[in-house]
N, C-alpha and C. Protein backbone atom coordinates (compact mmCIF):
# COMPACT_ATOMS: atom_id res chain seq x y z
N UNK A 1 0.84 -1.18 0.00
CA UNK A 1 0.00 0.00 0.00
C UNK A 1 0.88 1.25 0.00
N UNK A 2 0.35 1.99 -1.01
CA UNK A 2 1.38 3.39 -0.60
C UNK A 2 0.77 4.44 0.21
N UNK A 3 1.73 4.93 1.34
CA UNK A 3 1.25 5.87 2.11
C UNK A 3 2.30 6.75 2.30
N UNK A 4 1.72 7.99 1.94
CA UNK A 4 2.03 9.14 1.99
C UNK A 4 3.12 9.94 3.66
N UNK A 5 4.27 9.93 3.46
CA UNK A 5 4.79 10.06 5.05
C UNK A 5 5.46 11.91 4.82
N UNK A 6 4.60 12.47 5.75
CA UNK A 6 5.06 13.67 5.93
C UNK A 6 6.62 13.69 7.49
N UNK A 7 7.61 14.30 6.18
CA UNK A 7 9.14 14.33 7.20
C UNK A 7 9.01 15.85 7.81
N UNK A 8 8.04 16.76 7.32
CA UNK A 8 8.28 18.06 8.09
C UNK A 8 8.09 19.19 7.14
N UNK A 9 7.98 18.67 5.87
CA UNK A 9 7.75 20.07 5.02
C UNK A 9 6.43 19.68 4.13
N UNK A 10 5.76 20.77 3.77
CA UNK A 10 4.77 20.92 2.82
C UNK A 10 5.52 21.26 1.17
N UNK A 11 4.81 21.01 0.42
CA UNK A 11 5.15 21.09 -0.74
C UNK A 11 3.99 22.56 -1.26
N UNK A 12 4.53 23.03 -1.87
CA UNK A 12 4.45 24.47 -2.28
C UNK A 12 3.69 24.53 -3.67
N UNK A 13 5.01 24.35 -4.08
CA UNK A 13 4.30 24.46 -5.70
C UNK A 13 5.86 24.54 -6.71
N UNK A 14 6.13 23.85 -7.70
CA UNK A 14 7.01 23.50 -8.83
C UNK A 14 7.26 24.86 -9.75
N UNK A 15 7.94 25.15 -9.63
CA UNK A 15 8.00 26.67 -11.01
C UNK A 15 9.29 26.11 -12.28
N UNK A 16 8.82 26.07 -13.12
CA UNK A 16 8.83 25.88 -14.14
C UNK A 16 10.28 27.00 -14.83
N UNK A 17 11.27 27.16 -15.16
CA UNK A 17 11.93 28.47 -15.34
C UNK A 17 13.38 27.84 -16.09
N UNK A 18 14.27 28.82 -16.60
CA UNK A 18 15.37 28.76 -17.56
C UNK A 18 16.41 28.71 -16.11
N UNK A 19 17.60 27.72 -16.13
CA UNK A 19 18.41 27.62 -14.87
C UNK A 19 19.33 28.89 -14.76
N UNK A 20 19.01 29.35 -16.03
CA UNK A 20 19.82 31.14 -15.08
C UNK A 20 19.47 31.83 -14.46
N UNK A 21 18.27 31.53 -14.08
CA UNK A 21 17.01 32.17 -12.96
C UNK A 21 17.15 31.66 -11.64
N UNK A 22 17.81 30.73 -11.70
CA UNK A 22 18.18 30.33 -10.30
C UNK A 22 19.20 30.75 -9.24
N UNK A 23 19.50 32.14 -9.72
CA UNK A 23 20.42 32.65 -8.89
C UNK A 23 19.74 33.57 -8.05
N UNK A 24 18.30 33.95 -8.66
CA UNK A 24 17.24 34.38 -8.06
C UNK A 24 16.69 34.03 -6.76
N UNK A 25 17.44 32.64 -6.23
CA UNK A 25 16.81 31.86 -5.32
C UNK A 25 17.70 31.76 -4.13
N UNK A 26 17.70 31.34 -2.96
CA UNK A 26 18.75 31.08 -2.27
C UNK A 26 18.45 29.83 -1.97
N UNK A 27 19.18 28.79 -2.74
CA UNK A 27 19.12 26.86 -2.86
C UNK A 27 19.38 26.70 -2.30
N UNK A 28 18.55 25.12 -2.12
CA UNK A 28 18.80 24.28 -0.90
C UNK A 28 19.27 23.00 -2.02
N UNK A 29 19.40 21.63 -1.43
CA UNK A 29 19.92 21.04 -2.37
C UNK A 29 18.98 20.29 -3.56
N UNK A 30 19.61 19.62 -4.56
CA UNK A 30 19.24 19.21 -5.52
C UNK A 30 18.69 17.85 -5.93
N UNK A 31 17.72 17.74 -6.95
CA UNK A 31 17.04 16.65 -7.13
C UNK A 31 17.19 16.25 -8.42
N UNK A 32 17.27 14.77 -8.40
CA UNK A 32 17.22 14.22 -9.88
C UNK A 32 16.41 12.88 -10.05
N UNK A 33 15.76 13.65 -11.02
CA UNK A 33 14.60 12.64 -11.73
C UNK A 33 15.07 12.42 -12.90
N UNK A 34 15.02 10.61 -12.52
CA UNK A 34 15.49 10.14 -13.77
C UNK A 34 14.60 8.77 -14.34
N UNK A 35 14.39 8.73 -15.66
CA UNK A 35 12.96 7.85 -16.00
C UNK A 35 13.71 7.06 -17.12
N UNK A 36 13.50 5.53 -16.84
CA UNK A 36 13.87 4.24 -17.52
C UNK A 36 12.84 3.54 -17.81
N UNK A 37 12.87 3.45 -19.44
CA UNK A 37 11.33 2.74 -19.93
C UNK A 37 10.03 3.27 -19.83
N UNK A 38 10.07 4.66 -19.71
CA UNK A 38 8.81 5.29 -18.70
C UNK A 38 8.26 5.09 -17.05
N UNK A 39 9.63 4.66 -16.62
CA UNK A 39 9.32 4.69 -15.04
C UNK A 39 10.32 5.79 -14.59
N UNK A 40 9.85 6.05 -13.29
CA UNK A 40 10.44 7.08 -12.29
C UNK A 40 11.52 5.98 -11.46
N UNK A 41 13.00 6.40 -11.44
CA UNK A 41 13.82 5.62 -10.78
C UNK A 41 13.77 6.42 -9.11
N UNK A 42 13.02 5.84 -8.21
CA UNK A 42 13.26 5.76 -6.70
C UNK A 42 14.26 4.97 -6.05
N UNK A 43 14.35 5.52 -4.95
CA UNK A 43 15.61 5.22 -3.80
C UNK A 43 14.62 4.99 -2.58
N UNK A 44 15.49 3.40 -1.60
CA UNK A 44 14.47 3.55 -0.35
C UNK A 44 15.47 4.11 0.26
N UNK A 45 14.99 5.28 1.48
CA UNK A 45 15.59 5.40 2.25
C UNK A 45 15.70 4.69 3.56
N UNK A 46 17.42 4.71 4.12
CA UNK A 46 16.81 3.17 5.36
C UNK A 46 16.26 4.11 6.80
N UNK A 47 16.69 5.62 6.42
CA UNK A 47 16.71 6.36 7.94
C UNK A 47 15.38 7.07 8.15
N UNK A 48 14.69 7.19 7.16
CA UNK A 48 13.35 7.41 6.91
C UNK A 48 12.55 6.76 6.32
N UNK A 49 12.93 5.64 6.23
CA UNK A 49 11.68 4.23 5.72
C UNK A 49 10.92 4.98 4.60
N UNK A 50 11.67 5.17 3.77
CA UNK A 50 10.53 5.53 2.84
C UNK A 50 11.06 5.43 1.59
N UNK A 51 10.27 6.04 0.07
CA UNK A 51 10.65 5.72 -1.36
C UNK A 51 10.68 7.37 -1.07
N UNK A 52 11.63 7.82 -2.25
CA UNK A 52 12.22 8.99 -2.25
C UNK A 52 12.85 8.98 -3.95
N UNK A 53 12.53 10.59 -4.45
CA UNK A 53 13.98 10.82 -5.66
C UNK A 53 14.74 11.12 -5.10
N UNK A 54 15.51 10.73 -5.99
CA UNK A 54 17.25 11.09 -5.69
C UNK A 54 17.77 12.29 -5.53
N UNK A 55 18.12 12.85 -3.87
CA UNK A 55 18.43 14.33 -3.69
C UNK A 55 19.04 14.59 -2.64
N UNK A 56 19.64 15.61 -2.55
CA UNK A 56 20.64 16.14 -1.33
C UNK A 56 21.05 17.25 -1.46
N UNK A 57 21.89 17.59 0.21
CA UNK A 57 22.43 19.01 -0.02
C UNK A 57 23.77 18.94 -0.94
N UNK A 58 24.35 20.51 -1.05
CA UNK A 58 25.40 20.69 -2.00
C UNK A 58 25.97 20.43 -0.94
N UNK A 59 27.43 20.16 -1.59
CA UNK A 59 28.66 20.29 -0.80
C UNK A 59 29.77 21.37 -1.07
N UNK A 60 30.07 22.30 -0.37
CA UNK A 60 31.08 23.13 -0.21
C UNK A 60 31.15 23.71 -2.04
N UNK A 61 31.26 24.27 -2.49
CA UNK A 61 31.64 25.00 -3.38
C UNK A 61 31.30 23.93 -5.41
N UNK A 62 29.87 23.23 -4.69
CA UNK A 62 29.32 21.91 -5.81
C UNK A 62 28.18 23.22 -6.54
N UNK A 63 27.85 22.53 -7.55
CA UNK A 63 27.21 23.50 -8.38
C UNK A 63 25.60 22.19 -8.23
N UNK A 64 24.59 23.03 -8.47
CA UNK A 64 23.14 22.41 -8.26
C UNK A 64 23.43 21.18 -9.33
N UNK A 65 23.68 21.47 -10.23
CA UNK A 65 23.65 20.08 -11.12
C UNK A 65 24.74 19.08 -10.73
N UNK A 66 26.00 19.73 -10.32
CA UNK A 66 26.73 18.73 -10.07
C UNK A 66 26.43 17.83 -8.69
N UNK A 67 25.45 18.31 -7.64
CA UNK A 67 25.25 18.00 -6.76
C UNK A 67 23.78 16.67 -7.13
N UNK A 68 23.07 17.18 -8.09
CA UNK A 68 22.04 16.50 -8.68
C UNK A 68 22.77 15.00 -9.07
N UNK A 69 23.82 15.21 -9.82
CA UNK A 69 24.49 13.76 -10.67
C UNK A 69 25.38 13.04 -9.63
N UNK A 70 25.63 14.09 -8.15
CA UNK A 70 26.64 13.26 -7.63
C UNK A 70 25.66 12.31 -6.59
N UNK A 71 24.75 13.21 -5.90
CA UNK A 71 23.43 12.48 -5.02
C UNK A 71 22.68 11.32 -5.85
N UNK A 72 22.50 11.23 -7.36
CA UNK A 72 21.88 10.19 -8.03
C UNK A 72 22.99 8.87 -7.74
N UNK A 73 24.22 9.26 -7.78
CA UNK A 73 24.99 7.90 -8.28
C UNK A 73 25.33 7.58 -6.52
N UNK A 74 25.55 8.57 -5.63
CA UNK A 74 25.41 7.68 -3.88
C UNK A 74 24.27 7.33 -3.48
N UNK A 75 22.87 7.60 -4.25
CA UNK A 75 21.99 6.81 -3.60
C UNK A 75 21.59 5.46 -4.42
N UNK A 76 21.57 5.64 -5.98
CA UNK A 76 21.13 4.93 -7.02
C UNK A 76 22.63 3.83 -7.69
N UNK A 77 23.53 4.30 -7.74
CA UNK A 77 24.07 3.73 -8.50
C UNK A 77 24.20 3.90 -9.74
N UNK A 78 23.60 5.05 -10.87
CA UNK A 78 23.54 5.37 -11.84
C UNK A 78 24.18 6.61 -11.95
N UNK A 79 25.22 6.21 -12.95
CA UNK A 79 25.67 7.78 -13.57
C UNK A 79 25.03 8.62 -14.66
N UNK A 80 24.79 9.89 -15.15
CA UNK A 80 24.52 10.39 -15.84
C UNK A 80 25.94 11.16 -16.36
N UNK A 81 25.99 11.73 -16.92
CA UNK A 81 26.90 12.52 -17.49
C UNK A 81 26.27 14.26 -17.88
N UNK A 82 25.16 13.89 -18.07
CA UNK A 82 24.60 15.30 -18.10
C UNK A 82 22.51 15.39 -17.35
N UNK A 83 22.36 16.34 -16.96
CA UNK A 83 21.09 16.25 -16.73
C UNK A 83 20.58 17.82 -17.03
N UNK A 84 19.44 17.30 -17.35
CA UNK A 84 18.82 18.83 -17.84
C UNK A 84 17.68 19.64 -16.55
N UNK A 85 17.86 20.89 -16.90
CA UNK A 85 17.74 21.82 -15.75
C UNK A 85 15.92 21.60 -16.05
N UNK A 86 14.90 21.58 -14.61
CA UNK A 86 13.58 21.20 -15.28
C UNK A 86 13.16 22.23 -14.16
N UNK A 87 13.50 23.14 -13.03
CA UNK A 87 12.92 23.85 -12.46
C UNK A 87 13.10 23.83 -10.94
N UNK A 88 12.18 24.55 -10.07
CA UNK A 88 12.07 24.32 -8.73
C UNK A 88 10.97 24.01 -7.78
N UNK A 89 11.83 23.28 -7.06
CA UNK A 89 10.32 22.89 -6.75
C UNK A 89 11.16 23.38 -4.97
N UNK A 90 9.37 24.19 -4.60
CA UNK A 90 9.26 25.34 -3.83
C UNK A 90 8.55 24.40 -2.00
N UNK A 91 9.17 24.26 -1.00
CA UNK A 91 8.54 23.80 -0.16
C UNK A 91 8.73 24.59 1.77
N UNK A 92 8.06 24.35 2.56
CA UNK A 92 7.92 24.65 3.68
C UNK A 92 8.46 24.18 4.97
N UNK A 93 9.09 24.45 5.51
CA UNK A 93 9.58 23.56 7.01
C UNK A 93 8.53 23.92 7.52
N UNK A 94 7.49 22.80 8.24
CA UNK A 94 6.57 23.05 9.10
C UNK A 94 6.89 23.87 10.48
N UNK A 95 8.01 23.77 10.73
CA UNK A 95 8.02 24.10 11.96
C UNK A 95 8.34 25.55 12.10
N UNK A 96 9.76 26.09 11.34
CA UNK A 96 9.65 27.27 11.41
C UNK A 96 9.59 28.15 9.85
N UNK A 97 8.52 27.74 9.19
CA UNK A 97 7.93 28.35 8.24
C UNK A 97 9.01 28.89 6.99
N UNK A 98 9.90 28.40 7.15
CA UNK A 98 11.32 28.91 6.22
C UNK A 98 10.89 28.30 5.10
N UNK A 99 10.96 28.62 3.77
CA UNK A 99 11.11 28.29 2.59
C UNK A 99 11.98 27.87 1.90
N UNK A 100 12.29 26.52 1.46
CA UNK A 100 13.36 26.02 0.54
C UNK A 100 13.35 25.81 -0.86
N UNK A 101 13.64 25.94 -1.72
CA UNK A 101 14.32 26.20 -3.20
C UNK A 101 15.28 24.78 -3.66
N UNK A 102 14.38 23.73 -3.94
CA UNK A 102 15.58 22.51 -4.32
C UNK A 102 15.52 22.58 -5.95
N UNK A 103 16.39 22.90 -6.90
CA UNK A 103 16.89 22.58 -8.27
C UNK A 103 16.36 21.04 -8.10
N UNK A 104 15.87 21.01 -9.79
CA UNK A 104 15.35 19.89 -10.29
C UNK A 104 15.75 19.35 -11.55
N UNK A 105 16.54 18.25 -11.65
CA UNK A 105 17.22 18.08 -13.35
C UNK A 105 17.02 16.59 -13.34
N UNK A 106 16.80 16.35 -14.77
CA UNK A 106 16.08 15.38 -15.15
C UNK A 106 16.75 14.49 -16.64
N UNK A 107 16.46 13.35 -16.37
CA UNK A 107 16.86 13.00 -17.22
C UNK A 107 16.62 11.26 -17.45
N UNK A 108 16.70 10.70 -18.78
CA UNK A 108 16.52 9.94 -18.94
C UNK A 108 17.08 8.77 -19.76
N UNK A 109 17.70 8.02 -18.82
CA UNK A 109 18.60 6.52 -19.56
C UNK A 109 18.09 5.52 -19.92
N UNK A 110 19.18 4.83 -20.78
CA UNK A 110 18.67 3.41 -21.70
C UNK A 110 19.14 2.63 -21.50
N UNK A 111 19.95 2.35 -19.65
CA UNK A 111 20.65 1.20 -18.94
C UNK A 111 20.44 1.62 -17.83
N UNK A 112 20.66 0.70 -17.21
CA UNK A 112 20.30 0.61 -15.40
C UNK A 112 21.66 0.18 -15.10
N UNK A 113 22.09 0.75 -14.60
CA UNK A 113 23.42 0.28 -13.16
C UNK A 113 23.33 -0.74 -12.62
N UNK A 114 23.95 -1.35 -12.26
CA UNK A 114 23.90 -2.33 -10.50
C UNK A 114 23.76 -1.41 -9.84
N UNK A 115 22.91 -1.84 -8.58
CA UNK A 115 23.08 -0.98 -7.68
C UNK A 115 23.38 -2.12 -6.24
N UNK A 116 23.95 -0.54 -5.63
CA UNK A 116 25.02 -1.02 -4.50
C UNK A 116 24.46 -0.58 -3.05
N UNK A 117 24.13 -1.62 -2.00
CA UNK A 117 23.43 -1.45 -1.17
C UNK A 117 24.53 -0.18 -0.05
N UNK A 118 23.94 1.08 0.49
CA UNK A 118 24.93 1.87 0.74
C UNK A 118 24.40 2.04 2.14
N UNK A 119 24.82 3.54 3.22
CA UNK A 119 24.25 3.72 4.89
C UNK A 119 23.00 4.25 4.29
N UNK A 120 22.98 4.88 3.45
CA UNK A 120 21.52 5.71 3.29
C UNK A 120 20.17 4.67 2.48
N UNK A 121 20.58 3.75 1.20
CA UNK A 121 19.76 3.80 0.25
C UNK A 121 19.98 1.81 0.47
N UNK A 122 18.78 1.10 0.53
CA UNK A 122 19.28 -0.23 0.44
C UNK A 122 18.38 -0.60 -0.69
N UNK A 123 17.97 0.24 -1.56
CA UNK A 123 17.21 -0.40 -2.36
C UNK A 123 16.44 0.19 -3.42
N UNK A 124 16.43 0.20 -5.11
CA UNK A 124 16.05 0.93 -6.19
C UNK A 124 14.81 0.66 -6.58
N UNK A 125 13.62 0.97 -7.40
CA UNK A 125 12.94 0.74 -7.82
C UNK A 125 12.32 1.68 -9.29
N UNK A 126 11.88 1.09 -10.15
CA UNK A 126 11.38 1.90 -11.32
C UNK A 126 9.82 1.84 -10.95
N UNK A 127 9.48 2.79 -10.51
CA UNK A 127 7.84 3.11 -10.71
C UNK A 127 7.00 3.90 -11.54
N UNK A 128 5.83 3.17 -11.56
CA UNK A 128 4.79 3.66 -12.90
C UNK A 128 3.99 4.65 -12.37
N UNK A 129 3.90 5.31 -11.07
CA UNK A 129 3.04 6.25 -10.65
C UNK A 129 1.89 5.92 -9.86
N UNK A 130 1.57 4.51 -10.54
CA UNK A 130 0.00 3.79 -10.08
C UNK A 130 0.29 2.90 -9.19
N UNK A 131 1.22 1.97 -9.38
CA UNK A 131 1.42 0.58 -9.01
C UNK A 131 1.75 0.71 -6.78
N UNK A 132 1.32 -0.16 -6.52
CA UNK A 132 1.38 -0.27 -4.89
C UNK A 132 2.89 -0.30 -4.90
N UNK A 133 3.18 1.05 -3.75
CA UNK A 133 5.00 0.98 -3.70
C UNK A 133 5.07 0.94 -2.38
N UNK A 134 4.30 1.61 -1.51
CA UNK A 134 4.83 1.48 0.43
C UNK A 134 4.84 3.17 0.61
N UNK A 135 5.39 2.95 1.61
CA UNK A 135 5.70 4.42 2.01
C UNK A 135 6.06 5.33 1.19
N UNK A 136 6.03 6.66 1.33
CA UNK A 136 6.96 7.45 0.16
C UNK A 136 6.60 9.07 0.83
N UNK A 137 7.88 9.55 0.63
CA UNK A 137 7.63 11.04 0.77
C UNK A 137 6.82 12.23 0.51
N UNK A 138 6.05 12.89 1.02
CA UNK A 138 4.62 13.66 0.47
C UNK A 138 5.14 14.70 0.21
N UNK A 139 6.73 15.17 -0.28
CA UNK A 139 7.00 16.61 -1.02
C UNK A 139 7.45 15.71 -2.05
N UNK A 140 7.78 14.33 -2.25
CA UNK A 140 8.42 13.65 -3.34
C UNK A 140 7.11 13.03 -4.26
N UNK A 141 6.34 12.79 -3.47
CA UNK A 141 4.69 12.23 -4.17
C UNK A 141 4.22 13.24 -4.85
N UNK A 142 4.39 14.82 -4.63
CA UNK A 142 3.70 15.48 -5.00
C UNK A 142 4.57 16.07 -6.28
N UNK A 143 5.52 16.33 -6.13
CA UNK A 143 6.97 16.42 -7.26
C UNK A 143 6.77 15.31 -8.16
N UNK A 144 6.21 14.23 -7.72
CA UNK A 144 6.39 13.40 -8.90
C UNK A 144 4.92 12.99 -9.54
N UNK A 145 3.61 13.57 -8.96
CA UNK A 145 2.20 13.78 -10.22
C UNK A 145 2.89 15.07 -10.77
N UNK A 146 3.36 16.30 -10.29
CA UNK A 146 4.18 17.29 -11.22
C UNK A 146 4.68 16.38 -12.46
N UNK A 147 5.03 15.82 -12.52
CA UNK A 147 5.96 15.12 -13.68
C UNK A 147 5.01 14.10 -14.43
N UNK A 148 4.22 13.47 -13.32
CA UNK A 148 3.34 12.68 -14.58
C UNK A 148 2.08 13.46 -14.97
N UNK A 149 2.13 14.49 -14.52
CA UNK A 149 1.16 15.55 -15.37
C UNK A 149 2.19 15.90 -16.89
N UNK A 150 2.69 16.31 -16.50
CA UNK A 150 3.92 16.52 -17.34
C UNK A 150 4.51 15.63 -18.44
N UNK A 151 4.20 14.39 -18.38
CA UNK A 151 4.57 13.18 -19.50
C UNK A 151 3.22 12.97 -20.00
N UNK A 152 2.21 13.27 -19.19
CA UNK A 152 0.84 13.25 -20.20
C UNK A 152 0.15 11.60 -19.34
N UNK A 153 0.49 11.12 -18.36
CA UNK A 153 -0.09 10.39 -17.65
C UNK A 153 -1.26 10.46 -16.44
């Protein structure tokens, strides 16, 4: 059964924009959606029991995309080489109402990795949007009907 697990933030709303506009923002870290065969490639997380895209903060002097391709391949196991800039998606810390700005780049391969059981991620999955997955993140559930609005599903 999939159920929806709120970690502390509300989801806002996705803006749509050219990545030179993002200096406009003060970022938090980056996300990458990446779709094999027409599925969404998820990550479980083991410290929050849940299905999640692939995302994290920057590190020290990392650029949003490079932080996007480096968080895909420590949680997933998949490299990209390039990912394309798809927007922001805009959310809330419940608690003290601060607003975060995570970069969103996207992209889509025609091989799957091995993947490598790691501290954070023990486990990959390609999902169709519909299909019974378990738990899953409710700023990542909502980021990802963004996208299958978006593919026309």
């Amino acid at each position: 059964m999939n159920t929806i697990k709120n970690n502390g933030y509300t989801f806002i709303k996705f803006i749509e924009m050219k990545e030179e506009m993002i200096i406009n923002y003060p970022l938090s870290g980056s996300f990458a959606v990446v779709v094999f065969n027409d599925r969404l490639l998820l990550c479980y997380n083991t410290f929050r029991k849940q299905w999640e895209l692939p995302a994290g903060h920057r590190e020290l002097g990392e650029t949003p995309k490079n932080c996007a391709i480096r968080e895909l391949f420590e949680e997933t196991g998949q490299k990209v080489n390039e990912l394309q800039f798809w927007g922001l998606l805009v959310s809330e810390n419940e608690k003290n109402y601060t607003i975060k700005y995570n970069p969103v780049y996207y992209s889509s391969i025609e091989k799957l990795s091995p993947f490598l059981v790691n501290d954070e991620t023990t486990r990959i999955t390609l999902w169709d949007g519909k299909s019974e997955l378990g738990p899953i993140d409710n700023v990542d559930f909502e980021l990802i009907k963004v996208i299958l609005l978006a593919k026309g599903d």
